[in-house]
N, C-alpha and C. Protein backbone atom coordinates (compact mmCIF):
# COMPACT_ATOMS: atom_id res chain seq x y z
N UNK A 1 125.42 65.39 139.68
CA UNK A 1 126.10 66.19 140.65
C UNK A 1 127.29 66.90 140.02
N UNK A 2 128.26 66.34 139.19
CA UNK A 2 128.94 66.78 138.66
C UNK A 2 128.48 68.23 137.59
N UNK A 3 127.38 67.97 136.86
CA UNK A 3 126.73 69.06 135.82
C UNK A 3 126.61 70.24 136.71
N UNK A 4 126.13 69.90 138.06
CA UNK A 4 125.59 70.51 139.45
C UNK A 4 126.59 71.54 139.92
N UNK A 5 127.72 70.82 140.25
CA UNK A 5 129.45 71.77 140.51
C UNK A 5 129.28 70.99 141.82
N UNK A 6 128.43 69.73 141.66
CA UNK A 6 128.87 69.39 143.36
C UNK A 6 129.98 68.70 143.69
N UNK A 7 130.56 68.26 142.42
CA UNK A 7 131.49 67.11 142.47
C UNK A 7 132.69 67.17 141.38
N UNK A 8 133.73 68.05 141.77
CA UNK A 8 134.73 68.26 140.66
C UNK A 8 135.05 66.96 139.70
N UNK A 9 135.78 67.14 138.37
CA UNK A 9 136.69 66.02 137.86
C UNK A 9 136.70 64.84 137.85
N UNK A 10 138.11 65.27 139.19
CA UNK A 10 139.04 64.20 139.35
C UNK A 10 137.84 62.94 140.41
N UNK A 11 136.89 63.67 141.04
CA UNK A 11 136.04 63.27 141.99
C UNK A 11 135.38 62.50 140.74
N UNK A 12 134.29 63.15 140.20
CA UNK A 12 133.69 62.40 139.13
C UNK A 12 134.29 60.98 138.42
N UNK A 13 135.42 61.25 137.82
CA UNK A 13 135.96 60.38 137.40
C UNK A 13 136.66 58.80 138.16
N UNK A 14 137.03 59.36 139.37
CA UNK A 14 137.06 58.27 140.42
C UNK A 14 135.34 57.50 140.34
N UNK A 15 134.41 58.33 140.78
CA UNK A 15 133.22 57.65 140.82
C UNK A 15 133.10 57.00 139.67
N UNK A 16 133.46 57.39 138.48
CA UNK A 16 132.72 56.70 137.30
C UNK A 16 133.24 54.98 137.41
N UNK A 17 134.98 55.40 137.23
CA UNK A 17 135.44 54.54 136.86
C UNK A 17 135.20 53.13 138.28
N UNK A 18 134.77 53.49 139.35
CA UNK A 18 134.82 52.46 140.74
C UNK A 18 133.25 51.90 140.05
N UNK A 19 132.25 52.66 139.30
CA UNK A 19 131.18 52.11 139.37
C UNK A 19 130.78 51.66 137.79
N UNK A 20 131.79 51.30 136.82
CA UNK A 20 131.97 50.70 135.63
C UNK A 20 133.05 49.39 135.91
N UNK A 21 133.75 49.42 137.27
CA UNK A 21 134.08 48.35 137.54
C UNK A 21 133.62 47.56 138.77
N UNK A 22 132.31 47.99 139.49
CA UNK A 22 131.77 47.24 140.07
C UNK A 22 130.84 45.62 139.77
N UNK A 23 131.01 44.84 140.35
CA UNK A 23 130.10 43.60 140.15
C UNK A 23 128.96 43.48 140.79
N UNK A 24 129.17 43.90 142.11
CA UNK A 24 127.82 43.84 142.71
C UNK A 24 127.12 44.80 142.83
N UNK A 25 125.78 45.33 143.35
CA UNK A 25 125.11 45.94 143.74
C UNK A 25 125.32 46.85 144.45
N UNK A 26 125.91 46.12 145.74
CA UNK A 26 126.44 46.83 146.97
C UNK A 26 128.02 47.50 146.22
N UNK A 27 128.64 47.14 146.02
CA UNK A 27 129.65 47.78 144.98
C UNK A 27 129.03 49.27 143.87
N UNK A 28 128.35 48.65 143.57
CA UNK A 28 127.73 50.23 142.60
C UNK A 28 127.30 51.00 143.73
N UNK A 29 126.57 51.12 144.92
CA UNK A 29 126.27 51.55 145.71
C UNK A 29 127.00 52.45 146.58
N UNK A 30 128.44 51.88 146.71
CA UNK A 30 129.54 52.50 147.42
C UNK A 30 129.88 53.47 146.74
N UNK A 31 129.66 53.42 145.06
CA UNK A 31 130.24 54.97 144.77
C UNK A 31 129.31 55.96 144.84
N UNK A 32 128.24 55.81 145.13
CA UNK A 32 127.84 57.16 145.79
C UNK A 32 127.47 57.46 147.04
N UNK A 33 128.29 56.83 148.16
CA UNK A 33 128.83 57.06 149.62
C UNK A 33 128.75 58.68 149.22
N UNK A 34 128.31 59.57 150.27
CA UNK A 34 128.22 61.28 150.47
C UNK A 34 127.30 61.42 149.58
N UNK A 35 126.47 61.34 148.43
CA UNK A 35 126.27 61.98 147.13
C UNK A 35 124.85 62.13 147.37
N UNK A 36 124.31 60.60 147.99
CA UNK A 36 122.59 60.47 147.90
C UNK A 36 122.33 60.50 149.48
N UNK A 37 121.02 60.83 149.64
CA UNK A 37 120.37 60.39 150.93
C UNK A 37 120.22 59.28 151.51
N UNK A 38 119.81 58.51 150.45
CA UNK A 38 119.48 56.88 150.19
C UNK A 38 120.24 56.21 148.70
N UNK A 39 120.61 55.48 149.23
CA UNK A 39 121.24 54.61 147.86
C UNK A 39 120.05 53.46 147.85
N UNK A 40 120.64 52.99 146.66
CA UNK A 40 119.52 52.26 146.18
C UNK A 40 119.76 51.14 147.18
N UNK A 41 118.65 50.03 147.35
CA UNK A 41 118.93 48.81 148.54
C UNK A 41 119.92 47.71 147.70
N UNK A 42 120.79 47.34 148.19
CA UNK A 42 121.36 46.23 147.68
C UNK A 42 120.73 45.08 147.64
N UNK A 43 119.69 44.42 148.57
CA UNK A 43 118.53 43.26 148.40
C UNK A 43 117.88 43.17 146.85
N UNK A 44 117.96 44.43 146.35
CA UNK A 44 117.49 44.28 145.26
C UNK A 44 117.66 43.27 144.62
N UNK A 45 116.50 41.96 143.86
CA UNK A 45 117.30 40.77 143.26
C UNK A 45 117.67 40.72 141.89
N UNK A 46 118.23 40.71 140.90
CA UNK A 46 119.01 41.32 139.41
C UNK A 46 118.34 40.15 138.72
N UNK A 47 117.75 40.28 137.37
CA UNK A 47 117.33 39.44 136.89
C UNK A 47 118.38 38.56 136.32
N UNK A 48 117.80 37.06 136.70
CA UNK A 48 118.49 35.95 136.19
C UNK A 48 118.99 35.60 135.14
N UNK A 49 117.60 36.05 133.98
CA UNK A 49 118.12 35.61 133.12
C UNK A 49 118.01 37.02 131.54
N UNK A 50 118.29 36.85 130.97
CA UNK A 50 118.09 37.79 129.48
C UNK A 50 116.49 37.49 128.90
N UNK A 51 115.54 38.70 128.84
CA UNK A 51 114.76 38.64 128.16
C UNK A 51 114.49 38.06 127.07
N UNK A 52 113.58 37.09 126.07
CA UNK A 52 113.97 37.01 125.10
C UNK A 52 113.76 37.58 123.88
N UNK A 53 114.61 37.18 123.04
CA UNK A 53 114.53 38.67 121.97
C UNK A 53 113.07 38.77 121.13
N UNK A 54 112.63 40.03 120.81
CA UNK A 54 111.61 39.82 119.88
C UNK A 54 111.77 39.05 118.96
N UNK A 55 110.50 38.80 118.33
CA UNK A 55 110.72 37.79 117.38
C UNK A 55 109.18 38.34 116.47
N UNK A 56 109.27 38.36 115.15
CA UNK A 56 108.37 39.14 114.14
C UNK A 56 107.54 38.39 113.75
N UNK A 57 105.96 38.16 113.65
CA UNK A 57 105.04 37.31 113.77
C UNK A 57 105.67 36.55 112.93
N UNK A 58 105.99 37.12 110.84
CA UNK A 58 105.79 36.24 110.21
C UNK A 58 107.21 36.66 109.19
N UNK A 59 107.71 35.75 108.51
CA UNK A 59 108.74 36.12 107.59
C UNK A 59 108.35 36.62 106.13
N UNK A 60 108.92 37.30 105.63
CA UNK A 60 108.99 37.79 104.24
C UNK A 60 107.97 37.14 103.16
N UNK A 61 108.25 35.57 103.08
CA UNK A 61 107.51 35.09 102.22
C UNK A 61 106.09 34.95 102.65
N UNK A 62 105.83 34.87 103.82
CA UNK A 62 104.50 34.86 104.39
C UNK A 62 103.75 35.95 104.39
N UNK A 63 104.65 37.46 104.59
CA UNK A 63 103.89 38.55 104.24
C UNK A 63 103.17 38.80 102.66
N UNK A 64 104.26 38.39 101.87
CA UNK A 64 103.60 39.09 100.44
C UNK A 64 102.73 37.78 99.89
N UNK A 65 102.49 36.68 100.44
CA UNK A 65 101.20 35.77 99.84
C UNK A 65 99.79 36.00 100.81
N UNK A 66 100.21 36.62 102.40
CA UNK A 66 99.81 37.40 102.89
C UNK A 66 98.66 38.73 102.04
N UNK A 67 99.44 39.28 101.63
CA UNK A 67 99.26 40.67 101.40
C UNK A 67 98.12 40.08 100.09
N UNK A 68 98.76 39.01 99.30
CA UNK A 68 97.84 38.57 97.97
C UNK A 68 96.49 38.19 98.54
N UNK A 69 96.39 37.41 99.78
CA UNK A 69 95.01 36.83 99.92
C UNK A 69 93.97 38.19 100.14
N UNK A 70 94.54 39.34 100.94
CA UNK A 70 93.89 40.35 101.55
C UNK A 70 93.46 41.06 100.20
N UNK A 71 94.30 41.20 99.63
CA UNK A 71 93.98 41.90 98.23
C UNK A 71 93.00 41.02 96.91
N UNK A 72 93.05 39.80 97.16
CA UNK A 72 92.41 38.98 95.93
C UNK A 72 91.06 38.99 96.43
N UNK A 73 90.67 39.67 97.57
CA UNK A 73 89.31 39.93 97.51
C UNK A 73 88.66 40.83 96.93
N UNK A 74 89.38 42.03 96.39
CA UNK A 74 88.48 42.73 94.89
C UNK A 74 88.10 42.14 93.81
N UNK A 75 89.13 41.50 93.07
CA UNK A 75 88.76 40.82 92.54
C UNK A 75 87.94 39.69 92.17
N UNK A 76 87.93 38.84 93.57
CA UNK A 76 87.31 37.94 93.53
C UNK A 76 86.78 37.74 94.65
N UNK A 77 86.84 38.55 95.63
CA UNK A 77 85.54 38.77 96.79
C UNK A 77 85.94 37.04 97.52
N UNK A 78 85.24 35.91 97.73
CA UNK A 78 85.66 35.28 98.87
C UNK A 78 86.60 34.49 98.07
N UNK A 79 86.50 33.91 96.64
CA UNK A 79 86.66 32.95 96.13
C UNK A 79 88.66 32.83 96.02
N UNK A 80 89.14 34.28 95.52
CA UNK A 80 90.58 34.71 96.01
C UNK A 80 91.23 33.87 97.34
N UNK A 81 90.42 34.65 97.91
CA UNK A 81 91.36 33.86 99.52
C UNK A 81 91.19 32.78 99.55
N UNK A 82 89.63 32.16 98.98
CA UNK A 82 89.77 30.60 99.56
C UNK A 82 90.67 29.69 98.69
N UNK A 83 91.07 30.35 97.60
CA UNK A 83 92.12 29.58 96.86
C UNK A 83 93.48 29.46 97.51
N UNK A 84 93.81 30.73 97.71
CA UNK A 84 95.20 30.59 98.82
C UNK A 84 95.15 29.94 99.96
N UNK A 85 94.11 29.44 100.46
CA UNK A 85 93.62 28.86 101.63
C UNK A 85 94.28 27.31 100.91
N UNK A 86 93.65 27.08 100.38
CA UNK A 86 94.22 25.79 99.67
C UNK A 86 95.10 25.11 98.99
N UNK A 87 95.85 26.49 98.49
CA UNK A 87 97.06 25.99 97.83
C UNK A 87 98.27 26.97 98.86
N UNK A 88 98.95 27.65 99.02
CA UNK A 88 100.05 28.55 99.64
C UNK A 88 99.62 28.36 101.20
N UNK A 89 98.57 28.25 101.75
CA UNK A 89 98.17 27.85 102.84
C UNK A 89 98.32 26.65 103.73
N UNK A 90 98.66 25.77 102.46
CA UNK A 90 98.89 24.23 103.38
C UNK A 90 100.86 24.14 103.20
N UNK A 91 101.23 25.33 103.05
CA UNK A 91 102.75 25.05 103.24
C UNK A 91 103.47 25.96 103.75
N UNK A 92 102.56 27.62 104.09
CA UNK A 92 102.77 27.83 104.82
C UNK A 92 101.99 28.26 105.83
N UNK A 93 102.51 28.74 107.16
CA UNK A 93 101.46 28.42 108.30
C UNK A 93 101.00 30.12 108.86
N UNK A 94 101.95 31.08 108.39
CA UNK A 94 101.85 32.03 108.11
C UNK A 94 101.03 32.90 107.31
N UNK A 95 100.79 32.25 105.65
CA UNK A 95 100.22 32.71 104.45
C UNK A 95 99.05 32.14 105.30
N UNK A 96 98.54 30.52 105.47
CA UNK A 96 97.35 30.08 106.34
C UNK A 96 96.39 31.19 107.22
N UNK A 97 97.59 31.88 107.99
CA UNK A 97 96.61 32.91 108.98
C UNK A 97 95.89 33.93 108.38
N UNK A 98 97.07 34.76 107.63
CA UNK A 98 96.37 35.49 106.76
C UNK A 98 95.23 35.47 105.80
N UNK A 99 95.18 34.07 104.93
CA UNK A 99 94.31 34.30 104.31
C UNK A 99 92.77 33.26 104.54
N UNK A 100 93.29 32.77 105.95
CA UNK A 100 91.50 32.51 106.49
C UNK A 100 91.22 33.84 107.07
N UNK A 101 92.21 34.55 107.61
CA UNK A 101 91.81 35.71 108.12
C UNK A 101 90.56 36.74 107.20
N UNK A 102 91.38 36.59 106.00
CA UNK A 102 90.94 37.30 104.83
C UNK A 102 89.61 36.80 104.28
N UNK A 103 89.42 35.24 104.08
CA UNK A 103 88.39 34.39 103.50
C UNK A 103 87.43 34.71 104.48
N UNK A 104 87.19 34.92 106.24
CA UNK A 104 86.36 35.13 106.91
C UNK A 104 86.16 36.39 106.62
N UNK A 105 86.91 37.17 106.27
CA UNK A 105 86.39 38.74 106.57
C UNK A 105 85.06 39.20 104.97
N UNK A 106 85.27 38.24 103.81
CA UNK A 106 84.91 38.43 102.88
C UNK A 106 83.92 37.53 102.82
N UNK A 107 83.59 36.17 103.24
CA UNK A 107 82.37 35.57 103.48
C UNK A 107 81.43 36.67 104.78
N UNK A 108 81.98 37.49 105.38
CA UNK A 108 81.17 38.13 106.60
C UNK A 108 80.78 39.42 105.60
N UNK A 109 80.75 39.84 104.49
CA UNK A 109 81.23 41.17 103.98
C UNK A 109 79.88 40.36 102.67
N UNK A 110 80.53 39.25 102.25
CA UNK A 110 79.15 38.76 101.03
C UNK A 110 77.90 38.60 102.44
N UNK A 111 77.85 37.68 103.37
CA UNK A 111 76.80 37.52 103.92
C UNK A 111 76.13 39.06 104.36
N UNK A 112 76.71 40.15 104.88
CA UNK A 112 75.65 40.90 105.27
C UNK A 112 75.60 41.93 104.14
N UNK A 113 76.17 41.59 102.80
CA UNK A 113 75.24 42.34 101.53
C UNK A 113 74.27 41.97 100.95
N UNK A 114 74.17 40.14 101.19
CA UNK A 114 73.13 39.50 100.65
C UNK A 114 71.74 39.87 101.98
N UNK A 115 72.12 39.40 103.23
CA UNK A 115 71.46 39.86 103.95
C UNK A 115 70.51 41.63 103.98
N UNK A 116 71.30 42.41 103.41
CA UNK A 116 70.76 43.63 103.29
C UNK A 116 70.22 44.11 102.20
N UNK A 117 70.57 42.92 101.00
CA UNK A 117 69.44 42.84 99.87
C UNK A 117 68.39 42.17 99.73
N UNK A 118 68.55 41.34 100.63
CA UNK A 118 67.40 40.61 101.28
C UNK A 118 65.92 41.80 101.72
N UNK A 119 67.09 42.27 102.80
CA UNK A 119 66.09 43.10 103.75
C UNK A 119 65.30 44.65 102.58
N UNK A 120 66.38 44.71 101.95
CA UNK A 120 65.90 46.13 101.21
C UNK A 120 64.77 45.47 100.36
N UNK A 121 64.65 44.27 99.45
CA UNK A 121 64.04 43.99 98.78
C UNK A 121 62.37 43.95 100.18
N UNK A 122 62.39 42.62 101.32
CA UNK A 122 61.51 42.80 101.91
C UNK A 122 60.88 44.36 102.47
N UNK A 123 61.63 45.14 102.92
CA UNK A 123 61.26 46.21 104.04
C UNK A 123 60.78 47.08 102.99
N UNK A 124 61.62 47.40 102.09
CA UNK A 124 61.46 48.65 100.75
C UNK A 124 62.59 49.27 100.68
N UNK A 125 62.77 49.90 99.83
CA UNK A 125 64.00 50.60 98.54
C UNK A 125 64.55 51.59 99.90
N UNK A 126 64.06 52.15 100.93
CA UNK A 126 64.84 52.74 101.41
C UNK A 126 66.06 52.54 102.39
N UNK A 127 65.69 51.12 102.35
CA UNK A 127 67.78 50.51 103.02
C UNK A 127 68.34 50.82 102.29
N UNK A 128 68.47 51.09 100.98
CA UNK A 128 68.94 51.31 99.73
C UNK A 128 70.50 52.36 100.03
N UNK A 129 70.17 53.00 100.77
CA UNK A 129 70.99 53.75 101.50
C UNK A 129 72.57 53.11 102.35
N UNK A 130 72.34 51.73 102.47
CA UNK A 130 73.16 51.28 103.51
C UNK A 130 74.42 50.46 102.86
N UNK A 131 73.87 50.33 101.14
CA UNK A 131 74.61 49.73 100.35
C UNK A 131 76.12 50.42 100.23
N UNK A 132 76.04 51.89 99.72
CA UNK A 132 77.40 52.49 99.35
C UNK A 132 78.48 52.46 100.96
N UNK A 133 77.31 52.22 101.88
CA UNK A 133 78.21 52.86 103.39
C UNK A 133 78.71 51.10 103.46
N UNK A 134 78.63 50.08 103.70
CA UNK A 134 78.53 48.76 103.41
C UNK A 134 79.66 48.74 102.36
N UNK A 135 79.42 48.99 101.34
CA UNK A 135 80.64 49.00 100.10
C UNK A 135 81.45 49.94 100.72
N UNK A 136 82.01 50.78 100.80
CA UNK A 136 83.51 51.65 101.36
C UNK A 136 83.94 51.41 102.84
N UNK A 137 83.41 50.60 103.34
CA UNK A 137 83.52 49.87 104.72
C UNK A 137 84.30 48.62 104.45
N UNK A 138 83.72 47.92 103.31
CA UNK A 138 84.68 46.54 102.65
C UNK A 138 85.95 46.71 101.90
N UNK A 139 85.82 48.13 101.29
CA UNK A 139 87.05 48.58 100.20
C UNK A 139 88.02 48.71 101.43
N UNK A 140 87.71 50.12 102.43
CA UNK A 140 88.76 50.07 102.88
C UNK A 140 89.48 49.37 104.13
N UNK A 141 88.30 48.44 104.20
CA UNK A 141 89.22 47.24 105.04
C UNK A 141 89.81 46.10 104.68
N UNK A 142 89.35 45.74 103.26
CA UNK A 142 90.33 45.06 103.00
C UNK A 142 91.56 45.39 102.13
N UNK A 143 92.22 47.15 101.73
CA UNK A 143 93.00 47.23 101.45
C UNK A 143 93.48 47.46 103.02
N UNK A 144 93.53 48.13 104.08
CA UNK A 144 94.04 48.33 104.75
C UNK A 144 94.73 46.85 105.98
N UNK A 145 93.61 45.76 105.30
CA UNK A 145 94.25 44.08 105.41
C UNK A 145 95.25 43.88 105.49
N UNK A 146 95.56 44.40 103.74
CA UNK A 146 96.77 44.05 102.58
C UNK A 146 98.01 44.66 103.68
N UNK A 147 97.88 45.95 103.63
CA UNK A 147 98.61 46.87 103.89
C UNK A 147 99.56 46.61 105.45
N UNK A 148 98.61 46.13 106.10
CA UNK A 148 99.22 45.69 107.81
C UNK A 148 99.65 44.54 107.84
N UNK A 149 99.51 43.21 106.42
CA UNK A 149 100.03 42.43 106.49
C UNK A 149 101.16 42.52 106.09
N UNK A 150 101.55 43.67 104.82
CA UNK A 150 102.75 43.93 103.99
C UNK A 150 103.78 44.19 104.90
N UNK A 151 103.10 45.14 105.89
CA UNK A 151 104.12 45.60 107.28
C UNK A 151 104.74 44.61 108.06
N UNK A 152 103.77 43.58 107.94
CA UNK A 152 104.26 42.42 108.99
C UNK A 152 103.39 42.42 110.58
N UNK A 153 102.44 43.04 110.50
CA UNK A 153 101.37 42.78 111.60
C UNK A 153 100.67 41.76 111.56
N UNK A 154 100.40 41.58 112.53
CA UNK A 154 99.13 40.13 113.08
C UNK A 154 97.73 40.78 112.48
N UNK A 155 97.34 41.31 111.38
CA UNK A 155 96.21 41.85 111.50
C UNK A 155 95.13 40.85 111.39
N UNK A 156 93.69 41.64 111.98
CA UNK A 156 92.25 40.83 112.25
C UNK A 156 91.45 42.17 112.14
N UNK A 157 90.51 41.59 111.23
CA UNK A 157 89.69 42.23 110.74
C UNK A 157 88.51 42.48 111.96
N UNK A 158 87.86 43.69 112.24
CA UNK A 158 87.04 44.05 112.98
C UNK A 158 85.42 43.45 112.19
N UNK A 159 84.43 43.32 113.18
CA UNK A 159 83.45 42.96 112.71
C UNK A 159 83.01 41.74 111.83
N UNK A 160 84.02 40.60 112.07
CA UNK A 160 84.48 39.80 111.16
C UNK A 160 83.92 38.40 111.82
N UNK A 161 82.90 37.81 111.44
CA UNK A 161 82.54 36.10 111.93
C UNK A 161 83.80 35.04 111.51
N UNK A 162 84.16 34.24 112.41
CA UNK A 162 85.18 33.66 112.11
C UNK A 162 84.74 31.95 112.13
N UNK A 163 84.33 32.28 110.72
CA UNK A 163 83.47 30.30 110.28
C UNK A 163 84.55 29.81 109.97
N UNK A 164 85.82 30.25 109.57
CA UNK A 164 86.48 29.33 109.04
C UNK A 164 88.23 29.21 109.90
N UNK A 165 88.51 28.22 110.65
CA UNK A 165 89.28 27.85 111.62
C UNK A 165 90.73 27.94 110.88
């Protein structure tokens, strides 16, 4: 109202200051007596208590042994993660999520290549085709693993059997 020209100054400034020192509801309400049609209802009930604060899935050290399990699957495809599974995993509970996360996504990633060499060998050479789409489907999900764990996300792999708890 004031930006408006409905409400000079000295007016404004009375309002501000009555409704930066109000406590109640009905108090904030009174300073805009003339101004609104409707003021807000004073029944309104004010929350009790303070939200609580965010809080970030995982800490620092959990991200970057994190980030190792997601990534030690180039190298070493399931056998990487299941090592961190066993050693950095039983101390922390954090690195743990991540890299069963990771160990399932790469046992689901060997099973349906063996499965589709299976099938190419039975059916004939022309599944042959499904291999490279299959391979750049695994590359870039498990760098993009690495990458959302480095950030500090909860990540979970899409398309992913989860054998291992």
């Amino acid at each position: 109202m004031y930006a408006d020209g409905r409400v000079d100054k000295f007016e404004f400034d009375t309002r501000l200051e009555l409704a930066l020192k109000s406590q109640t509801r009905a108090e904030l309400n009174s300073t805009f007596d003339g101004l609104m049609a409707r003021p807000v209802p004073t029944y309104v009930p004010a929350a009790f208590s303070r939200p609580a604060p965010l809080q970030r899935y995982n800490t620092s050290d959990g991200r970057g042994m994190g980030t190792v399990a997601h990534w030690l699957g180039y190298p070493t495809f399931f056998v990487g993660p299941a090592l961190v599974v066993a050693t950095s995993g039983q101390k922390n509970p954090a690195v743990r999520r991540h890299a069963v996360e990771a160990l399932n996504f790469q046992l689901t990633a060997f099973m349906a290549f063996a499965v589709l060499g299976i099938l190419t060998g039975v059916v004939g050479s022309f599944l042959g085709f499904a291999f490279p789409i299959l391979g750049v489907m695994w590359f870039i999900l498990t760098g993009v693993g690495g990458i959302a764990t480095a950030a500090g996300s909860n990540f979970r792999y899409p398309f992913t059997l989860r054998l291992i708890k």
